[in-house]
Each structure stands twice: as structure tokens, then as C-alpha cells.
Protein backbone atom coordinates (compact mmCIF):
# COMPACT_ATOMS: atom_id res chain seq x y z
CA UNK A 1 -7.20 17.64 -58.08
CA UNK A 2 -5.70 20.80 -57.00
CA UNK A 3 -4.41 22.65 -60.10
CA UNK A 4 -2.94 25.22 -58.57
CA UNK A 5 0.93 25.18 -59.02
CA UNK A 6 2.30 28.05 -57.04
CA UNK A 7 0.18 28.49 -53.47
CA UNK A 8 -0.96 32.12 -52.48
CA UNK A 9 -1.20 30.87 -48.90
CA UNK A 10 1.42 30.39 -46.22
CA UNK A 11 1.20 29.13 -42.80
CA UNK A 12 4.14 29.28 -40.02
CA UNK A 13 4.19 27.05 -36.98
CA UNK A 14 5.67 28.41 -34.02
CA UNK A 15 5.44 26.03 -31.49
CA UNK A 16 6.51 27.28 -28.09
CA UNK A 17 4.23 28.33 -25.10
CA UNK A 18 4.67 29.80 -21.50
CA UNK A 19 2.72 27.01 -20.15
CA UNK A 20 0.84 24.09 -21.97
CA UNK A 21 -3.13 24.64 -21.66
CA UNK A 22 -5.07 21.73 -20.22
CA UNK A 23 -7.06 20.96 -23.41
CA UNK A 24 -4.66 21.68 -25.70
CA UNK A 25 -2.99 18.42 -28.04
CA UNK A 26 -1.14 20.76 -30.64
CA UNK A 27 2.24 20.97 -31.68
CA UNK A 28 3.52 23.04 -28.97
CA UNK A 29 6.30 22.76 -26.14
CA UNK A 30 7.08 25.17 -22.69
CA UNK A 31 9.60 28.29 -24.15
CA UNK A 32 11.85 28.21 -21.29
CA UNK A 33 15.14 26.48 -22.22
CA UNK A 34 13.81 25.74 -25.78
CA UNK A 35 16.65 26.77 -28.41
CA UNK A 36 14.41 29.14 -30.32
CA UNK A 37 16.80 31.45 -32.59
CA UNK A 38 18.06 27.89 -33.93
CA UNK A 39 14.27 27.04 -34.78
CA UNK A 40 13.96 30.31 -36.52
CA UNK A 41 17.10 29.80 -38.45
CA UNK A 42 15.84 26.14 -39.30
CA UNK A 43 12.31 27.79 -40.47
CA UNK A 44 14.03 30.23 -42.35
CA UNK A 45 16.22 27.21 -44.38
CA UNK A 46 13.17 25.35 -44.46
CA UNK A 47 11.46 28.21 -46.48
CA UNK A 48 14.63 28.30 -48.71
CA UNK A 49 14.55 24.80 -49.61
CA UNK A 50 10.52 25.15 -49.83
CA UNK A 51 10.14 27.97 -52.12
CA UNK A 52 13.37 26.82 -54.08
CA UNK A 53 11.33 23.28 -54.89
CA UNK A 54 7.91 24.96 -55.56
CA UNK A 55 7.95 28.79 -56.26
CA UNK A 56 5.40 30.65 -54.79
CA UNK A 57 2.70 32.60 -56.49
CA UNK A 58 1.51 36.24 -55.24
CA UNK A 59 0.76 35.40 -51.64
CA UNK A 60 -2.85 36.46 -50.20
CA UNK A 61 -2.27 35.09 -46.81
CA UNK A 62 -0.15 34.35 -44.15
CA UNK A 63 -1.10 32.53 -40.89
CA UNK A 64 1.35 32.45 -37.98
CA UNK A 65 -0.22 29.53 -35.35
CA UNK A 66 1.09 27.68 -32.75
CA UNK A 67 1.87 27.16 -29.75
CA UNK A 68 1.99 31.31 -29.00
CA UNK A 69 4.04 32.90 -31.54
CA UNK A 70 3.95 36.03 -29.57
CA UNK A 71 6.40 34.73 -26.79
CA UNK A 72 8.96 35.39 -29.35
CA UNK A 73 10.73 38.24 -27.81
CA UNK A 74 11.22 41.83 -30.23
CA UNK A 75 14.38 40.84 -31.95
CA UNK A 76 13.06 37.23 -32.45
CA UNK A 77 9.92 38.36 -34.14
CA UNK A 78 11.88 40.75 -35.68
CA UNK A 79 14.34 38.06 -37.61
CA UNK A 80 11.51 35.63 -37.95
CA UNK A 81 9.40 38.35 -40.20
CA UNK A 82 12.00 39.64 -42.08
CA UNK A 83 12.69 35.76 -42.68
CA UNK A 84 9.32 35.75 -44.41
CA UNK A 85 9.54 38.97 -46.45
CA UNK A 86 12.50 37.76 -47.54
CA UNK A 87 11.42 34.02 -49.24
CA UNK A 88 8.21 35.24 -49.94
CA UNK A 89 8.48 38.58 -51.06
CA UNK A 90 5.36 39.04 -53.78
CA UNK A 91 2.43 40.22 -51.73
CA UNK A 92 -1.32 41.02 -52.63
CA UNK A 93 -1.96 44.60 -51.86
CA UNK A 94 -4.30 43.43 -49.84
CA UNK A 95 -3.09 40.34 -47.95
CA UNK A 96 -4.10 39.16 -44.96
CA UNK A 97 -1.05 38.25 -42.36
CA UNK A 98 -2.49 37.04 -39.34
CA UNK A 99 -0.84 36.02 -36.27
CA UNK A 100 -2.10 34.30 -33.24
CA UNK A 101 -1.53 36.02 -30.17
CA UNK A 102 -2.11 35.40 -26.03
CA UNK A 103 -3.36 38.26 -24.71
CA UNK A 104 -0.40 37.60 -21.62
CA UNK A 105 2.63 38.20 -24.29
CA UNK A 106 1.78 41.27 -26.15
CA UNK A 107 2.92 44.83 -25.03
CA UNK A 108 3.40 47.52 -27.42
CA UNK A 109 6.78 47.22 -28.15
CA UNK A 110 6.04 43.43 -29.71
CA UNK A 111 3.36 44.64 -31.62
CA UNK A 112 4.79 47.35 -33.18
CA UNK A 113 7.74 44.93 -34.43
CA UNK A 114 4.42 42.69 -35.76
CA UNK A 115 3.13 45.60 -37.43
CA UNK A 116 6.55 46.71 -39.26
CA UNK A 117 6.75 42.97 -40.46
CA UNK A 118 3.37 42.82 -41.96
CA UNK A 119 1.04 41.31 -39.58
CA UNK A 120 -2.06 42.74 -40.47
CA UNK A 121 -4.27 40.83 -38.04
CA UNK A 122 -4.33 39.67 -34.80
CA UNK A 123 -5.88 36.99 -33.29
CA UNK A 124 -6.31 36.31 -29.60
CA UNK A 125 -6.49 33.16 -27.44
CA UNK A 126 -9.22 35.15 -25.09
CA UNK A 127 -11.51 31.78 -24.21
CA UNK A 128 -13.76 33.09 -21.80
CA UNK A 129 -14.34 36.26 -19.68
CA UNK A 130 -14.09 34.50 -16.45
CA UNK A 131 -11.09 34.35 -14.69
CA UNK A 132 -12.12 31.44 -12.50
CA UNK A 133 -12.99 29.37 -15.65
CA UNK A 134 -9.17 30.49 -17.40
CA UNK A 135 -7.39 29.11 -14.60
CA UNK A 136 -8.97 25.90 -14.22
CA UNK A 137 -8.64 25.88 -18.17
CA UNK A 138 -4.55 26.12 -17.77
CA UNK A 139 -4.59 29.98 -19.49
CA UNK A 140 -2.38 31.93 -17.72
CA UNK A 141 -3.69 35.13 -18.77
CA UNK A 142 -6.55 37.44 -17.20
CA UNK A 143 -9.17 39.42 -18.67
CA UNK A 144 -7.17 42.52 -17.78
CA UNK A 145 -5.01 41.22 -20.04
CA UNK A 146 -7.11 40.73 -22.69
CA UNK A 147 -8.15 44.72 -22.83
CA UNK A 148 -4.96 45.99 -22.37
CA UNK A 149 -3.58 43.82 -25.28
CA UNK A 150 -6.49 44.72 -27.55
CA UNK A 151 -6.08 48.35 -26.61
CA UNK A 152 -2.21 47.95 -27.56
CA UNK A 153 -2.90 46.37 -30.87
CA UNK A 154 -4.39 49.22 -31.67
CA UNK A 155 -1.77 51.77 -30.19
CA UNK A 156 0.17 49.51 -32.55
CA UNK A 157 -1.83 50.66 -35.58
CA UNK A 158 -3.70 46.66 -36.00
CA UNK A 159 -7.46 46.99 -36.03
CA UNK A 160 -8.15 43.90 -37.91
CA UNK A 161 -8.52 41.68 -34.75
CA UNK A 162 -10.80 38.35 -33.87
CA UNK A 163 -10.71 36.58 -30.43
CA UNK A 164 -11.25 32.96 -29.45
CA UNK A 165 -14.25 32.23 -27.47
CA UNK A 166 -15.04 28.38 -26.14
CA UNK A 167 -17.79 26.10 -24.84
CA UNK A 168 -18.65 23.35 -23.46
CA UNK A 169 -15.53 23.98 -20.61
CA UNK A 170 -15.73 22.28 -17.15
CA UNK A 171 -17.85 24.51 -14.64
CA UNK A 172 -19.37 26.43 -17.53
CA UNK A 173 -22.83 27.41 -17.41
CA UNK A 174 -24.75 29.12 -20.60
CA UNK A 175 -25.36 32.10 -18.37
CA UNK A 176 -21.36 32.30 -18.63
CA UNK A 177 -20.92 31.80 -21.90
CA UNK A 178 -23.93 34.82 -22.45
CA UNK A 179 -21.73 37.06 -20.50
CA UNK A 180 -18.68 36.19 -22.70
CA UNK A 181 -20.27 37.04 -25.38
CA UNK A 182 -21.49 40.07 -24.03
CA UNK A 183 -18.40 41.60 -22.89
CA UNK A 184 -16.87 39.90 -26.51
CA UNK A 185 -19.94 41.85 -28.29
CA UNK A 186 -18.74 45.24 -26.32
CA UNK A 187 -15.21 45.07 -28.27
CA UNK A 188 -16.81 45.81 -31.26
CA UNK A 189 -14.58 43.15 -33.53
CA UNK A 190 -14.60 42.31 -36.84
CA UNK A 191 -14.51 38.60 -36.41
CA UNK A 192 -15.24 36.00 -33.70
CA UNK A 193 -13.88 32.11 -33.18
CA UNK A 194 -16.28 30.72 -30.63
CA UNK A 195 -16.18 26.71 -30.45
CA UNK A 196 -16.54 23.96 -28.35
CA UNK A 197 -14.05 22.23 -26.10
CA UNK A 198 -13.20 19.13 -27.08
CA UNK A 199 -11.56 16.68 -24.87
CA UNK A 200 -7.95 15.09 -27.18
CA UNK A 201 -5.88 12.32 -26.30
CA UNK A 202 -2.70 13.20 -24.27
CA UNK A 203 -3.99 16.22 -22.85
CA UNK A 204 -4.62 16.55 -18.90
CA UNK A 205 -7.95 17.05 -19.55
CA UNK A 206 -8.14 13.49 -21.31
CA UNK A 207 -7.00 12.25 -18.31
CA UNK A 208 -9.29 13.90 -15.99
CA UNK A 209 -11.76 12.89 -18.30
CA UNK A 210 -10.79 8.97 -17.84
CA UNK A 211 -11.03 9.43 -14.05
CA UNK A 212 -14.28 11.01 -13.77
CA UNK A 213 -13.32 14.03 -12.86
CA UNK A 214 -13.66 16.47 -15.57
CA UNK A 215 -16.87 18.21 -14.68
CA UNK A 216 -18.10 19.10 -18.23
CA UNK A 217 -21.45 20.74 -18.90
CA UNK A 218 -24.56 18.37 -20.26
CA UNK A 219 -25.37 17.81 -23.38
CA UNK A 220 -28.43 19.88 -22.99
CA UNK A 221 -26.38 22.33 -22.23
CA UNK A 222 -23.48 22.69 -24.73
CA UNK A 223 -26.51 22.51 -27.06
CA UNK A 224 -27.90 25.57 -25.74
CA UNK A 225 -24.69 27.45 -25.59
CA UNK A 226 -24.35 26.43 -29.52
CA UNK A 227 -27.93 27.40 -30.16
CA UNK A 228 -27.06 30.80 -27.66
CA UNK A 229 -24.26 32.20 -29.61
CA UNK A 230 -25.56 31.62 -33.31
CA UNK A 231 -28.81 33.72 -32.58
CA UNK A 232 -26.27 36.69 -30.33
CA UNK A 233 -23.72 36.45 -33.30
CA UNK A 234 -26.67 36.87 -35.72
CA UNK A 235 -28.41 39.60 -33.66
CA UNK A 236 -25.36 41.50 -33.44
CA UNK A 237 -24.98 41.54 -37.40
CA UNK A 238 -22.11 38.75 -37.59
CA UNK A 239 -22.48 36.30 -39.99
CA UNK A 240 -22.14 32.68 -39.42
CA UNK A 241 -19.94 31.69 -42.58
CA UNK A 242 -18.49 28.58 -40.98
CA UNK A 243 -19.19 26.25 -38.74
CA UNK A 244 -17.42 28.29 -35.49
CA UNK A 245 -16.40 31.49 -37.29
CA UNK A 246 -18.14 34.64 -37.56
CA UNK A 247 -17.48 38.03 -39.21
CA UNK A 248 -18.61 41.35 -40.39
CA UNK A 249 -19.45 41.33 -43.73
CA UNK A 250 -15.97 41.22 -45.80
CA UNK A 251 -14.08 40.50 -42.93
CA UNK A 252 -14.31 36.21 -43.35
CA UNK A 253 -10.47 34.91 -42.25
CA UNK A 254 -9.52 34.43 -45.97
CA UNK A 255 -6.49 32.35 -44.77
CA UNK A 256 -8.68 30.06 -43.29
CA UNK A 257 -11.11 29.50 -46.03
CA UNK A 258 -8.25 28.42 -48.21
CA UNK A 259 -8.34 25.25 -45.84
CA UNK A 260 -12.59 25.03 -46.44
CA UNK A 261 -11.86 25.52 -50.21
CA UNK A 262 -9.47 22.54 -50.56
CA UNK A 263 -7.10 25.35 -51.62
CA UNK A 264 -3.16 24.88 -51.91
CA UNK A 265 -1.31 26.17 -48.94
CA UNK A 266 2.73 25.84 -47.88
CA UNK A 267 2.69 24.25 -44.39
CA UNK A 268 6.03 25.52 -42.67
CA UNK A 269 7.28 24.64 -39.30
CA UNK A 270 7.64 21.68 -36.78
CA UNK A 271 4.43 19.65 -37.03
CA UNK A 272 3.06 21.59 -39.76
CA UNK A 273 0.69 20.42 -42.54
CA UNK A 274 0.73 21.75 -46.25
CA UNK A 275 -0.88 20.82 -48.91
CA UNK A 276 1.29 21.65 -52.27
CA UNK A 277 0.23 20.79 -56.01
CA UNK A 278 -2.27 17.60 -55.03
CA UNK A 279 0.53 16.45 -52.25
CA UNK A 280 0.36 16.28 -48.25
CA UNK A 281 3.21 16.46 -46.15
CA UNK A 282 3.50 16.76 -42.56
CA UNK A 283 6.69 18.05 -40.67
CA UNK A 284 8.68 16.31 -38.05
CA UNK A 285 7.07 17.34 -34.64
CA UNK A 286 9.97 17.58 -32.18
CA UNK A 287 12.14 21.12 -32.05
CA UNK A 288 15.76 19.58 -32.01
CA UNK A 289 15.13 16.80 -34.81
CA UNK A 290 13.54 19.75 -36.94
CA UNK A 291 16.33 22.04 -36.29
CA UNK A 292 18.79 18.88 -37.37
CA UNK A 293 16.71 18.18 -40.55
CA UNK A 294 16.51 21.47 -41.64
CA UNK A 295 20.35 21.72 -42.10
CA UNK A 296 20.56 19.38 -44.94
CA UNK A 297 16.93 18.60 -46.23
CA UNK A 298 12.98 19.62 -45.89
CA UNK A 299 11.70 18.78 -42.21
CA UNK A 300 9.47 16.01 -43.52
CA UNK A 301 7.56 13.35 -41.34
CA UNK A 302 5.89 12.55 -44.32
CA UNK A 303 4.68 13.24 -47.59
CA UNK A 304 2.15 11.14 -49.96
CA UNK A 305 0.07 12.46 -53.21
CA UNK A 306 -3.64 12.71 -52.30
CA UNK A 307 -5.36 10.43 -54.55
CA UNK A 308 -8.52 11.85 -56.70
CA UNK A 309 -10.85 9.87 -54.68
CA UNK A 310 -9.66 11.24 -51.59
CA UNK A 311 -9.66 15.36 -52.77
CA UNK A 312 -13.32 14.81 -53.66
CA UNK A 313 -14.07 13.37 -50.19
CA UNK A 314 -12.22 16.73 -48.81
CA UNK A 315 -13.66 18.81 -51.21
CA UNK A 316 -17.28 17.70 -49.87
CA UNK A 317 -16.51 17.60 -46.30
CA UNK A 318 -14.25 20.64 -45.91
CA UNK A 319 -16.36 22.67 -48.01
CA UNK A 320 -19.21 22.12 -46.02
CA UNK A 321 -17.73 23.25 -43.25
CA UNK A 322 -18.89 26.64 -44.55
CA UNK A 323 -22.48 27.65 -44.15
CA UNK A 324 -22.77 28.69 -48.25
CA UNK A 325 -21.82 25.37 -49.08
CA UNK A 326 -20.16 23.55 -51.94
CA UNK A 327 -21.08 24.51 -55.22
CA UNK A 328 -21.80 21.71 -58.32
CA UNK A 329 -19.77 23.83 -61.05
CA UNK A 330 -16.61 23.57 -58.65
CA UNK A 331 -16.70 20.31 -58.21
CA UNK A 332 -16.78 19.73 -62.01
CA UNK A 333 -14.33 22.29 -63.09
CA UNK A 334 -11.78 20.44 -60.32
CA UNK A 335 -12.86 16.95 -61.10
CA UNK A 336 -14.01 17.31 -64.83
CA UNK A 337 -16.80 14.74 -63.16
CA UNK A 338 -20.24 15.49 -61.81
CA UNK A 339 -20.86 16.00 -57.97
CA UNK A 340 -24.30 14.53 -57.83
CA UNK A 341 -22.87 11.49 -59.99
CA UNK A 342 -20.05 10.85 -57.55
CA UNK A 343 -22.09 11.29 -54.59
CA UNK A 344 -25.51 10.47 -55.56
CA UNK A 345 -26.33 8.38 -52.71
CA UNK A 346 -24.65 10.35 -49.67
CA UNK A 347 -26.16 13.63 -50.75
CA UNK A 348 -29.69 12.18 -51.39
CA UNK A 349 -29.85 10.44 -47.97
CA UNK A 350 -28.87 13.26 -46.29
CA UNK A 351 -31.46 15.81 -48.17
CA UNK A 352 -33.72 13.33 -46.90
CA UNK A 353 -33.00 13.30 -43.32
CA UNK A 354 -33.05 17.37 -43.89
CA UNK A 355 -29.44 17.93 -42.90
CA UNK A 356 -28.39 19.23 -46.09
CA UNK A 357 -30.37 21.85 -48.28
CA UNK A 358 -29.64 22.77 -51.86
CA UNK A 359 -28.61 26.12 -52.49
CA UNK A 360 -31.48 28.40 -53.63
CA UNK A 361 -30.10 28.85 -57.14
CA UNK A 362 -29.79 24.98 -56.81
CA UNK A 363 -25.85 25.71 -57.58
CA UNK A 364 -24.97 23.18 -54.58
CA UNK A 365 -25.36 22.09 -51.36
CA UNK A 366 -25.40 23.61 -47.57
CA UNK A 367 -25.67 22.63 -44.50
CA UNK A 368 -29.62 22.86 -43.22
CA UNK A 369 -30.20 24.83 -40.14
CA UNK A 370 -30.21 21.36 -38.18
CA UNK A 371 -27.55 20.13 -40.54
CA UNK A 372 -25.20 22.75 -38.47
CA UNK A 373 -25.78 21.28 -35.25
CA UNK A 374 -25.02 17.88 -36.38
CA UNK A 375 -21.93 18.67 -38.30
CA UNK A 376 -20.03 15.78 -37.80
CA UNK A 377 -23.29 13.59 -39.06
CA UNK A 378 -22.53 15.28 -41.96
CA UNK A 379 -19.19 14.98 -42.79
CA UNK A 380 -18.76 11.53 -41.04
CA UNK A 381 -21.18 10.39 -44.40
CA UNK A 382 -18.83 11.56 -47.04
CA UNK A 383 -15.33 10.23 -44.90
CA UNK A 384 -14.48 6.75 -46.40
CA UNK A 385 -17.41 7.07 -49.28
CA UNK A 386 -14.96 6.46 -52.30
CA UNK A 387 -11.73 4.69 -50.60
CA UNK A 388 -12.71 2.62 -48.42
């Protein structure tokens, strides 16, 4: 189990948008008429009562999602950072404070609040480089956008900056997605998201979807935009270190990989999930019942300990998500029990099918080249293994 007692990771939900995307089946609700300096005085109680229950350690990270926490407007994002600072006020010299941004809501002025709050790192909700294929994705930004945002980032003094690419997205071709990642290639950043579309429940895509009417790309296709942007990434110098993510050299999300290392995190905000000292909670979803809840208790949906069984099935299929693997001596110095003992049978059947490799130094276990383009094989072996 996790022995970690006071997380070094933090992430915020902010959960309004300017318009909902057609894919999209987070957490998230349309700004206007939305009571948001009530949210951000809930969030800030809710990190109160949070950090009051379980102190935090030095913090490392800090990952604003969403929705689009850059519609908060300058004296918004203003309150909300200070809000942080103030609850969590021990930070690594070198932490990383990310925020996710659409390229539409960020002029200068906003991120030069972002900057004077902390935020580090920016990452943008780009998609594609198409403005056809935005709009009939529901983004309501253009690629104008997009450079003018990047180039105020910078103004801003941020140069630590990844965009979102996708695939698979109705009308796309892989002669599309090549130019994407050409004119994504041309920006020179240190880290890329690129990853495929995929079609959730209660979104309008679903629906579309149901009808007939969603005109996706083959499966051909989405295979050879995968296979496409693993050998430009590579070619480029990026390297692949998770499933969709690539980076420079040193420049990995390290907030992220706190989620592929089965690593505690405080999970802050309507809808959010944390993780806390071998226990899962996840917050109530709606703004005005968090906003209510937040006056007298923690915003919980629900919270249950994660039983042993279950953190080694996470720490296999989470940790895999990354292309160097799981490593045996982890497992054991988590566990006190042997990975190859617990999983004898799921990791030898799927060495022999030549999805998973061991690591050279035999350490552990990665995903094989064609173990990365049949992920959820992978994973979908280890789900269930010890409790169900």
C-alpha cells in the first residue's frame, strides 16, 4: 500500500467552460451564470478542511484541470492562486504547477496573473490544426488562437508549455493528423499530449455515434495515425515515456506520473479524485451541492480504503502505462511480496503472446513495441486478477 503519509502532489478541478466540447464527458459545466467566486471560496474551505485532516508534505506538483480553468477572469485567478499558496505553502524549488489552458481564454493580462501565482506550465487544449475539424469537434477556438496564446505565454515569462493533439476525430484523415504534427513540431515544445478520441457516454458525440452518424476514421486508419505520430515524435527527438505523452528529455509531466506511479495525490474540487494514505475519495460533481458541502464538511461523494489486492492491480496496470515499465524491486518494497509470485500467470501469458518484454536489466516489465498498440489487452489482463 501507499506509505506515503503527507502527498507532494495536488490537483485542482475547475470545472467551468465557454461551451461544452462534443466529445467531452468530464466534470465540467457552461461559465455563464455559474456562481464561480462561491466555488472558489468553497475550494479554498475545502483545502482548509483537507490539509487540516492530512498535512501536506513539500509539494512537487500542482495540476489545475478542468473544464478550462483559464475562463477564470484576472481577479478570479488571482484569489484562486493565492488560495493555494496559502494552504499549501511548502514548495520544491523546483515544482511543477501546471495549468490547463484553451488557447480562446488566454491574453496576457491572465497569464501574467498565472505566472505571479506560480503556474509554471501551461498546457493547451490545441486538438488539431484544422479549423474545419475544431468546429465540428465543438472547440471554439482557432488556430490563430493557438499562436497568439503560445506567443503570450511567453510574453508572460512561461516557456514550459505542452499542447493536446487528437486522433481518430470524425473527418480526419492521417494526412491531417501529419500536418498537425507538423505545424505542432514547428513550435518547438517541450512536451506533446497526442491521443485518440474516444467516443463516452452522455456526450453528443455518443449520440451521434448511436445514430450512425458520427463519421469516424477506420480502424486501419487510427492505426496508422498511432503508428504516424510515434515514429514523427521519435524522429523529432521526443521520447515516448507513456502511452500518449511525449517529451524532451527531463521535461516528462512529473504531475502526471505521480498518477502512473500509484503515487499519493490530494484530489480537490467538484468531481475530483484523490488518492490520500491508501484511501480514494471522489467529490460531489454538481457546483451548488459542492459549494453547500463545503460550508460545513469535505465535498465527498465518496470515500473507501483501497484494499491491498486492488493497489497491486493499479500498481501493474497504471505503471505500465509508461513505456519503462514497472520495476520488480518496487513492487516488493510496496507490497513486501514478490511481483512475479502475485502475478505469475498474467505476466507469463502475456510474455508469451510478446506484448510485454522484460526490462533489459531484467528489473521488470514493459510494454513490447506491439504491446503499445494493444494497450488495453494489456491492462484489461491484470483488471479483476486478484478481486474478482
Amino acid at each position: 500500500m501507499s506509505q506515503q503519509t503527507s502527498p507532494q502532489a495536488v490537483y485542482i478541478h475547475i470545472p467551468f467552460c465557454t461551451n461544452k466540447c462534443f466529445y467531452c464527458d468530464f466534470n465540467s459545466y457552461v461559465l455563464k451564470d455559474q456562481p464561480v467566486m462561491d466555488y472558489l471560496h468553497a475550494l479554498d474551505r475545502e483545502m482548509e478542511l483537507t490539509v487540516r485532516e492530512t498535512p501536506p508534505g513539500t509539494i512537487k506538483s500542482i495540476f489545475v484541470g478542468g473544464g478550462t480553468p483559464t475562463v477564470l477572469k484576472p481577479d478570479e485567478m488571482e484569489y484562486f492562486l493565492s488560495s493555494v499558496k496559502r494552504h499549501f505553502p511548502d514548495w520544491a524549488d523546483d515544482i511543477e504547477f501546471s495549468m490547463e489552458a484553451n488557447p480562446g481564454t488566454t491574453d496576457l493580462e491572465k497569464l501574467s496573473v498565472m505566472k505571479a501565482g506560480g503556474v509554471n506550465r501551461v498546457s493547451f487544449g490545441v486538438q488539431a490544426f484544422q479549423n474545419d475539424l475544431l468546429t465540428g469537434i465543438g472547440r471554439i477556438h482557432n488556430t490563430d488562437d493557438v499562436y497568439r496564446s503560445l506567443e503570450n505565454a511567453r510574453l508572460a515569462g512561461i516557456s514550459n508549455m505542452s499542447i493536446d493533439l487528437m486522433f481518430g476525430l470524425p473527418n480526419q484523415t492521417v494526412d491531417m493528423l501529419n500536418e498537425s504534427i507538423d505545424r505542432a513540431l514547428e513550435l518547438e515544445l517541450p512536451h506533446y499530449s497526442i491521443y485518440s478520441l474516444k467516443v463516452e457516454e452522455n456526450t453528443l458525440f455518443h449520440t451521434l455515434f448511436q445514430r450512425n452518424q458520427l463519421p469516424l476514421p477506420s480502424e486501419e486508419d487510427e492505426l496508422n495515425m498511432y503508428l504516424l505520430l510515434m515514429s514523427r515524435m521519435k524522429a523529432a527527438g521526443y521520447k515516448q515515456y507513456e502511452i500518449s505523452n511525449f517529451a524532451k528529455p527531463g521535461l516528462e509531466s512529473r504531475h502526471n506520473t505521480t498518477y502512473w506511479r500509484n503515487e499519493d495525490y490530494y484530489g480537490l474540487g467538484a468531481g475530483a479524485h484523490g488518492y490520500v494514505g491508501g484511501q480514494r475519495h471522489m467529490n460531489i460533481k454538481g457546483v451548488s451541492p459542492f459549494v453547500e458541502a463545503a460550508k460545513t464538511r469535505l465535498p465527498r461523494l465518496e470515500q473507501f480504503r483501497v484494499s491491498r489486492e486492488e493497489a497491486m492491480e493499479d500498481f501493474v496496470m497504471v505503471g505500465l502505462r509508461m513505456l519503462d515499465g514497472i520495476r520488480s524491486s518496487d513492487f516488493s518494497d510496496q507490497f513486501g511480496a514478490s511481483l512475479e509470485s502475485i502475478f505469475e500467470g498474467q505476466l507469463q501469458k502475456m510474455l508469451n503472446a510478446g506484448l510485454l518484454e522484460p526490462h533489459a536489466d531484467h528489473g521488470g516489465y514493459r510494454l513490447s513495441e506491439r504491446g503499445i498498440l494493444l494497450g488495453n489487452e494489456v491492462f484489461g489482463e491484470f483488471v479483476g486478477a486478484l478481486t474478482s
